[in-house]
Structure formats: C-alpha cells, structure tokens
N, C-alpha and C. Protein backbone atom coordinates (compact mmCIF):
# COMPACT_ATOMS: atom_id res chain seq x y z
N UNK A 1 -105.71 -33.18 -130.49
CA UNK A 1 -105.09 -34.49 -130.39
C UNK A 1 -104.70 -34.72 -128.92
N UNK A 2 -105.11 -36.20 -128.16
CA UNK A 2 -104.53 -36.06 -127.02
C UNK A 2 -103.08 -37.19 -126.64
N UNK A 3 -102.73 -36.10 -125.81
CA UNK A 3 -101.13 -36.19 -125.81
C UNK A 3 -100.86 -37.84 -125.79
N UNK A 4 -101.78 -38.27 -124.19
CA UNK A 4 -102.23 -39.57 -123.69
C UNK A 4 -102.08 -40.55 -124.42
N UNK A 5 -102.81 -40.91 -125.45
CA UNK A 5 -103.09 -41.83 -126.25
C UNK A 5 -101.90 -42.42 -127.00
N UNK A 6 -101.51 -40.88 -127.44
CA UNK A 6 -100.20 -41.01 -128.21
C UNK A 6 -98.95 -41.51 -127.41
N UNK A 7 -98.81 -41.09 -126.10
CA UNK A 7 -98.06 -41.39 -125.37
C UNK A 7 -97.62 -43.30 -124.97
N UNK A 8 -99.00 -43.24 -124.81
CA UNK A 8 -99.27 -45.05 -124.80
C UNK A 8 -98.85 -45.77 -125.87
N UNK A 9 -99.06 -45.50 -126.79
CA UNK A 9 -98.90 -46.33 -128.12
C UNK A 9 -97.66 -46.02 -128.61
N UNK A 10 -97.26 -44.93 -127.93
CA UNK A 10 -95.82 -44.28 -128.48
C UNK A 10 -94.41 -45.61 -127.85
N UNK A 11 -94.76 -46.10 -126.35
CA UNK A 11 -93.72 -46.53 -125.72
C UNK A 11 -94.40 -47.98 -126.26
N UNK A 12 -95.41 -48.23 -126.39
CA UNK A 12 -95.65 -49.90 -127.06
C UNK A 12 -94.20 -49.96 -128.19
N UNK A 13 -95.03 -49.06 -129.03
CA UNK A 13 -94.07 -48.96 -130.23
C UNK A 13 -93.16 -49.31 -130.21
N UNK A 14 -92.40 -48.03 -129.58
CA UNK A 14 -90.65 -47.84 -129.06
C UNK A 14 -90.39 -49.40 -128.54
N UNK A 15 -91.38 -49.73 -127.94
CA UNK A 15 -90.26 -51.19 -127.67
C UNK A 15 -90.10 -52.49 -127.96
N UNK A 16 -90.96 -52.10 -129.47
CA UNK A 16 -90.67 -53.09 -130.47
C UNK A 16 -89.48 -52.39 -131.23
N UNK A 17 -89.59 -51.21 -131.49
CA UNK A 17 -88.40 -51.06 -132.59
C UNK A 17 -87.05 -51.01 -132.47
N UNK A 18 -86.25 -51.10 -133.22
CA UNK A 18 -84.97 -51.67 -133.15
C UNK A 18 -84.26 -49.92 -133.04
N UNK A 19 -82.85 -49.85 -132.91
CA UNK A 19 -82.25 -48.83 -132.45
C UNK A 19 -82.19 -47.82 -133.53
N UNK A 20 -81.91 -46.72 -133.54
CA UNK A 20 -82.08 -46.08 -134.79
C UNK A 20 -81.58 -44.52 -133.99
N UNK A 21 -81.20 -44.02 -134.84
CA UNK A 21 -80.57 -42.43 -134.63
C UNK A 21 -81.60 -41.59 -134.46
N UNK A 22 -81.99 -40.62 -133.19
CA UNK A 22 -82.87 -39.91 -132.74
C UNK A 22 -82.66 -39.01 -132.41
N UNK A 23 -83.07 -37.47 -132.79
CA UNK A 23 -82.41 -36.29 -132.41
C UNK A 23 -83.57 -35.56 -131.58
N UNK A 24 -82.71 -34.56 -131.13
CA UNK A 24 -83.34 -33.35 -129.88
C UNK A 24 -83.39 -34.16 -128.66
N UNK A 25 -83.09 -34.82 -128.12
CA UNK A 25 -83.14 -36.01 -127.23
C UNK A 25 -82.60 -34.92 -125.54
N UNK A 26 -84.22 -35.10 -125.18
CA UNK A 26 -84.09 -33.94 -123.02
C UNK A 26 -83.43 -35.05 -122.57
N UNK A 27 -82.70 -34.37 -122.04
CA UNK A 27 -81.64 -34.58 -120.71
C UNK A 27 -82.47 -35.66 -119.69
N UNK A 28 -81.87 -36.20 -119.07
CA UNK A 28 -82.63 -37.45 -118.16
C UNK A 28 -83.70 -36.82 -117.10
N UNK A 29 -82.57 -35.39 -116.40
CA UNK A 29 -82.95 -34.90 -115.99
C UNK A 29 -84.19 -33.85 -115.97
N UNK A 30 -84.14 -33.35 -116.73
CA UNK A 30 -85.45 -32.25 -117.63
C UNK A 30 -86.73 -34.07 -118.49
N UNK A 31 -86.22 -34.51 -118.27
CA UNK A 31 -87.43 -35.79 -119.20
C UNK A 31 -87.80 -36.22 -117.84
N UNK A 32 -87.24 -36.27 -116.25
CA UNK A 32 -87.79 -37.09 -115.59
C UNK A 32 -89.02 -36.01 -114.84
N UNK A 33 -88.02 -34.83 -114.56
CA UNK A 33 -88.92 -33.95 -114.04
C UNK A 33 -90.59 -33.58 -115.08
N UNK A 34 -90.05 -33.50 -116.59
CA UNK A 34 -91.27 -33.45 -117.26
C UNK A 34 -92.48 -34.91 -117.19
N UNK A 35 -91.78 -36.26 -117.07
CA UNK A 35 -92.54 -36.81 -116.58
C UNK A 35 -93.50 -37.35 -115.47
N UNK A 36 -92.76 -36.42 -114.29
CA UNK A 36 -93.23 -35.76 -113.12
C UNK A 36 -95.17 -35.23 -113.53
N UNK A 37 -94.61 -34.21 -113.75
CA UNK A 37 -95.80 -33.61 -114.03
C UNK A 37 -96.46 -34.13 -115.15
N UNK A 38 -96.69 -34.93 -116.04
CA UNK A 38 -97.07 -35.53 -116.72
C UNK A 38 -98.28 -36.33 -115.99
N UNK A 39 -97.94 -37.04 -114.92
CA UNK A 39 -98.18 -38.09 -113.99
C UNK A 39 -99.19 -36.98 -112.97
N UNK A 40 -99.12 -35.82 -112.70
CA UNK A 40 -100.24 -35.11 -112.15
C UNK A 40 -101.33 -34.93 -113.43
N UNK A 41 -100.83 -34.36 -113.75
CA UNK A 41 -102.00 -34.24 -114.61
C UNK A 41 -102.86 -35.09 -115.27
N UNK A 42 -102.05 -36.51 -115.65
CA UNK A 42 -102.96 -37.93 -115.54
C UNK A 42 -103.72 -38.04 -114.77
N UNK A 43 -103.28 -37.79 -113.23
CA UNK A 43 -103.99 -38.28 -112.06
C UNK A 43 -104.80 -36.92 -112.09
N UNK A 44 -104.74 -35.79 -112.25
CA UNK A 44 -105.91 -34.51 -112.26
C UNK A 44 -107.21 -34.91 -113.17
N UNK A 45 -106.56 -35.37 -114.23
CA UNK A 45 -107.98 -35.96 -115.62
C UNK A 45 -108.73 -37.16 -114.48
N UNK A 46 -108.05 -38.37 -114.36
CA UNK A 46 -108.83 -39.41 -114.05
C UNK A 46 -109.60 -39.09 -112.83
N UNK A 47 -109.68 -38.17 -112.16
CA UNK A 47 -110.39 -37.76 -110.75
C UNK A 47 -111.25 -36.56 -111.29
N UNK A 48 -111.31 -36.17 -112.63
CA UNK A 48 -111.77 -35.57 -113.39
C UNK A 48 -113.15 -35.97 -114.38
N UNK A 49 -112.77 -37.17 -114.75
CA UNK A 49 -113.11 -37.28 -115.95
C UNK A 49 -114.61 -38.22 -115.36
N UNK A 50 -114.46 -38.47 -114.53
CA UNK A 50 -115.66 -39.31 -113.96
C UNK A 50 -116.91 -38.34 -113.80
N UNK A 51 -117.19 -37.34 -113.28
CA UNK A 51 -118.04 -36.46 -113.32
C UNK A 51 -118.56 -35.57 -114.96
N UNK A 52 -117.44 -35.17 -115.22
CA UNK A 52 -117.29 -34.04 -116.20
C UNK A 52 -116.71 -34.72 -117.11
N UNK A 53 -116.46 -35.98 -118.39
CA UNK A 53 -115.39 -36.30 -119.41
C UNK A 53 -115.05 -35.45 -120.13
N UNK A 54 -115.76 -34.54 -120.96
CA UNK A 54 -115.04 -33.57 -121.70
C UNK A 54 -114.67 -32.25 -121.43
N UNK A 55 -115.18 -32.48 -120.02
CA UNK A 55 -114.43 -30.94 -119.57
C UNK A 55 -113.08 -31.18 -119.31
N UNK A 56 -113.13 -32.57 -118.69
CA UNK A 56 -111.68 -33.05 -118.43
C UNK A 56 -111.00 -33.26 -119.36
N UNK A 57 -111.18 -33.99 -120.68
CA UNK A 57 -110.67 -34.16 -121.73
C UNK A 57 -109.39 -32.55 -121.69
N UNK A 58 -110.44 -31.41 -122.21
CA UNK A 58 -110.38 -30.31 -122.68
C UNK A 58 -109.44 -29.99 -121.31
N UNK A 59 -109.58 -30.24 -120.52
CA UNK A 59 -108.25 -29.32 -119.31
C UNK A 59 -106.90 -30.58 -119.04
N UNK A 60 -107.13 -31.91 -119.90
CA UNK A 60 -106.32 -32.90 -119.73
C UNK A 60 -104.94 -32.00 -121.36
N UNK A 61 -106.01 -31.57 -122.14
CA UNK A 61 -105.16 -31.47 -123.14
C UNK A 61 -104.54 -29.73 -122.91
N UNK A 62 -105.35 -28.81 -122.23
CA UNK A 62 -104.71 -27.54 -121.97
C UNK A 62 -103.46 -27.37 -121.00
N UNK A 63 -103.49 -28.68 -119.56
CA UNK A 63 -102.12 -28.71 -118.90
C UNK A 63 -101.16 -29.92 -119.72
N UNK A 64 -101.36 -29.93 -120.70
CA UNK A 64 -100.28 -30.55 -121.38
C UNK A 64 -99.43 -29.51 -122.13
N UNK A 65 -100.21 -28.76 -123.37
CA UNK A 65 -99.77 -27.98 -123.58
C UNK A 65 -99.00 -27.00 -123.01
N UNK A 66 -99.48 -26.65 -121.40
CA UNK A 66 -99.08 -25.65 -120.63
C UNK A 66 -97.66 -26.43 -119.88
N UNK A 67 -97.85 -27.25 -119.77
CA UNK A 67 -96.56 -28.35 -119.03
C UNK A 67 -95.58 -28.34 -120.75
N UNK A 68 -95.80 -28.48 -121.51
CA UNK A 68 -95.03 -28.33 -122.57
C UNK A 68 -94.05 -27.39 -123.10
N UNK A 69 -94.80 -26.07 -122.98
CA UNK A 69 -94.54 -24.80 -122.87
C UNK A 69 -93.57 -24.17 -121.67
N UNK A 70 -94.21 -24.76 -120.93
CA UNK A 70 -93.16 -24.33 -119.17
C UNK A 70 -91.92 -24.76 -119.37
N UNK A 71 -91.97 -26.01 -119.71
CA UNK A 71 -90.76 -26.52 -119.96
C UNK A 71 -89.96 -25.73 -122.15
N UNK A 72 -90.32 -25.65 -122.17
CA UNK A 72 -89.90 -24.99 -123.55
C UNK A 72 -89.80 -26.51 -124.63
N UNK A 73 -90.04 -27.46 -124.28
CA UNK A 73 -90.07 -27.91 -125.16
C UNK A 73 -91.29 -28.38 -126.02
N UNK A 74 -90.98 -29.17 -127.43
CA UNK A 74 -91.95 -29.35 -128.24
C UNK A 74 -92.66 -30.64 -128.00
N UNK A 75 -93.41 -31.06 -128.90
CA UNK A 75 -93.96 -32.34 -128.46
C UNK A 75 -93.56 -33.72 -129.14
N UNK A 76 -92.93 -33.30 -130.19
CA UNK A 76 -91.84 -34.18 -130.96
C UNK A 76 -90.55 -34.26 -130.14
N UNK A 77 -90.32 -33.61 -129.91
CA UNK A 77 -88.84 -33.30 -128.91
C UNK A 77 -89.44 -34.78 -127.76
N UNK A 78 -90.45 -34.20 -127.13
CA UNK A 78 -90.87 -35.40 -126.07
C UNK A 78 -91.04 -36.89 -126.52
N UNK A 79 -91.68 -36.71 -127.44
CA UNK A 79 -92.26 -38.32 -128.88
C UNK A 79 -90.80 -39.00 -128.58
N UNK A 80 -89.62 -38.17 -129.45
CA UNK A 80 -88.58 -38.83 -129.70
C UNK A 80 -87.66 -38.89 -128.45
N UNK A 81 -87.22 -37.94 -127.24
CA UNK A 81 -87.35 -38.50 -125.80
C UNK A 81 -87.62 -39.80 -125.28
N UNK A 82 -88.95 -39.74 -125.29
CA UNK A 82 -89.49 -41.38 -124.80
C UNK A 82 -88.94 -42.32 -125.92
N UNK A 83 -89.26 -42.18 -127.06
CA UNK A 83 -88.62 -43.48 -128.11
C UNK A 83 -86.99 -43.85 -127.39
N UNK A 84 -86.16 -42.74 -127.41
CA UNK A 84 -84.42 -42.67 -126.88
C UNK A 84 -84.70 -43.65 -125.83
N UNK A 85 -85.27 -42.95 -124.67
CA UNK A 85 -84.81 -43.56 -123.70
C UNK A 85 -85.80 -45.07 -123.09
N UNK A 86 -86.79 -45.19 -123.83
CA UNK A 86 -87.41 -46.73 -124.03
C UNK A 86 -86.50 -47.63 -124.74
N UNK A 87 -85.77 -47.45 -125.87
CA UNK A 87 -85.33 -48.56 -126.39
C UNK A 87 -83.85 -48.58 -125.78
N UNK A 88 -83.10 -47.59 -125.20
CA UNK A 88 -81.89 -47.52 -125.02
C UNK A 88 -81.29 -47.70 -123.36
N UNK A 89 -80.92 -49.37 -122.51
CA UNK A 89 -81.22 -49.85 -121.48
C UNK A 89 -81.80 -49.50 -120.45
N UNK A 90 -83.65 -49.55 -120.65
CA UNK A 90 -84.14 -49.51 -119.89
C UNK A 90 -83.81 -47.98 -119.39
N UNK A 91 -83.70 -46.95 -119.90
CA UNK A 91 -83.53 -45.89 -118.91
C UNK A 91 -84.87 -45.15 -118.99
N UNK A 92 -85.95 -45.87 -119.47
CA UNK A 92 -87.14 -45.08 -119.17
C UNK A 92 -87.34 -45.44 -117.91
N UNK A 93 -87.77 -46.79 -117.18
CA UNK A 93 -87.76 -47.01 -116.45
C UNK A 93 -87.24 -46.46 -115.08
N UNK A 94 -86.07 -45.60 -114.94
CA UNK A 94 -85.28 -45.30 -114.03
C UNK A 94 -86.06 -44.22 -114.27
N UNK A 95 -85.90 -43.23 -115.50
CA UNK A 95 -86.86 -41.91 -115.02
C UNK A 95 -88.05 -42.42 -114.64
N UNK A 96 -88.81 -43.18 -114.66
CA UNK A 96 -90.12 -43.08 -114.31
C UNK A 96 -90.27 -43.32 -113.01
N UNK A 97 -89.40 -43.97 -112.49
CA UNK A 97 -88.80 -44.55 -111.07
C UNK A 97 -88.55 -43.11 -110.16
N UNK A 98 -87.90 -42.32 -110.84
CA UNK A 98 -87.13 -41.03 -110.13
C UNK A 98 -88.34 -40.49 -110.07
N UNK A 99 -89.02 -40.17 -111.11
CA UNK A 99 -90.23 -39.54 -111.26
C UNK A 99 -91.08 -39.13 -109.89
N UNK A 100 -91.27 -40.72 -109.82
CA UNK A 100 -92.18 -41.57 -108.70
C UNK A 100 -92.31 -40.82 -107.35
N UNK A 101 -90.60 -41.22 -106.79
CA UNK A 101 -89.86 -40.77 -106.01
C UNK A 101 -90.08 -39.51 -105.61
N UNK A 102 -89.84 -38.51 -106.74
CA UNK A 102 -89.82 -36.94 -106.42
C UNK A 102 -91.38 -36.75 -105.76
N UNK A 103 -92.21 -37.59 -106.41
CA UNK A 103 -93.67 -36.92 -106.27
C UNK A 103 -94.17 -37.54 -104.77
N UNK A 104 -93.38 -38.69 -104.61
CA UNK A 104 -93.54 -39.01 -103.34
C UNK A 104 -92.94 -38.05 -101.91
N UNK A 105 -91.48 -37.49 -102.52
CA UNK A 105 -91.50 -36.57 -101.27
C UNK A 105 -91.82 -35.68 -101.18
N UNK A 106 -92.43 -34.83 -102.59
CA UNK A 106 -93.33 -33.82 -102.46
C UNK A 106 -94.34 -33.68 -101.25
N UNK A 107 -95.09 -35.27 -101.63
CA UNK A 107 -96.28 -35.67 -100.82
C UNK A 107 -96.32 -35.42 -99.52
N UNK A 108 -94.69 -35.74 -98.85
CA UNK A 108 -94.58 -36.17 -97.70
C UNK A 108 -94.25 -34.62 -97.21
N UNK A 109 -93.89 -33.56 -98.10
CA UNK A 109 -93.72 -32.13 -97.50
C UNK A 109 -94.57 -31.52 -97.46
C-alpha cells in the first residue's frame, strides 16, 4: 500500500470532516520533523520515478516504512496525526511551514 496516496486523500478528507475525538496524536514537534522527511523522500521518488517507476515505487514505499520505524511510530498513529492537526486551527499548515524551513537551512549548511 502506498503511504502517498493515502496521505493525499487522507488531508482532503480531514478537511471536510467535522471535529471528533482522536487518539495517539505526535507532538507538533516529532509530526513536523516526521513531515520533514516525508517531503525528501517525495522529492527522492519524483527524481526517481521518471527513469525507473517501480523501482521507485518499491524504494518510495521502503523509506517510508524505514522513516516510520526511525521514528517509532505507527502508521495509524500518523493517519490520525494529520486528521488532529488538519481539522484543528490550521496547525497543519504551520508544521508544514516549519517543515519547509528546517529543510531549507539544512540546504543552506
């Protein structure tokens, strides 16, 4: 199953639905940094996938898992993460913002 797809359709979702009680919910901090790397590995597939698609596919879905794992968490844990902080003011946005940020001064070091 790839993470991707689900991911997309996951925050459509989330921001139609109305508020609702959500548990295991990462820290802003641990969700922004995981969406950090999330965002490489997007950008590793799509510079990927043009030559090779299913090799990329297949190493799009192994550094997910492995980014999953590093971080110890599950992938429901993440599902319901993004749902929290999509419907609950805009604070996806700010992680994705911070996200941004970090990977930008990475860049610049």
């Amino acid at each position: 199953m790839i993470y991707r797809t689900l991911l997309f359709s996951l925050v459509i979702t989330s921001c139609l639905a109305e508020k609702e009680e959500i548990h295991n919910i990462i820290s802003t901090h641990e969700f922004t940094n995981l969406v950090k790397e999330i965002h490489l590995i997007e950008a590793k597939y799509e510079s990927t996938k043009f030559n090779r698609e299913l090799e990329a596919m297949a190493i799009l879905q192994n550094d997910y898992d492995v980014t999953f794992e590093s971080f110890g968490i599950k992938y429901d844990d993440f599902k319901n993460s993004l749902k929290y902080y999509s419907i609950n003011n805009d604070q996806l946005e700010v992680i994705y913002s911070n996200a941004l940020d970090e990977l930008k001064k990475e860049k610049l070091e």
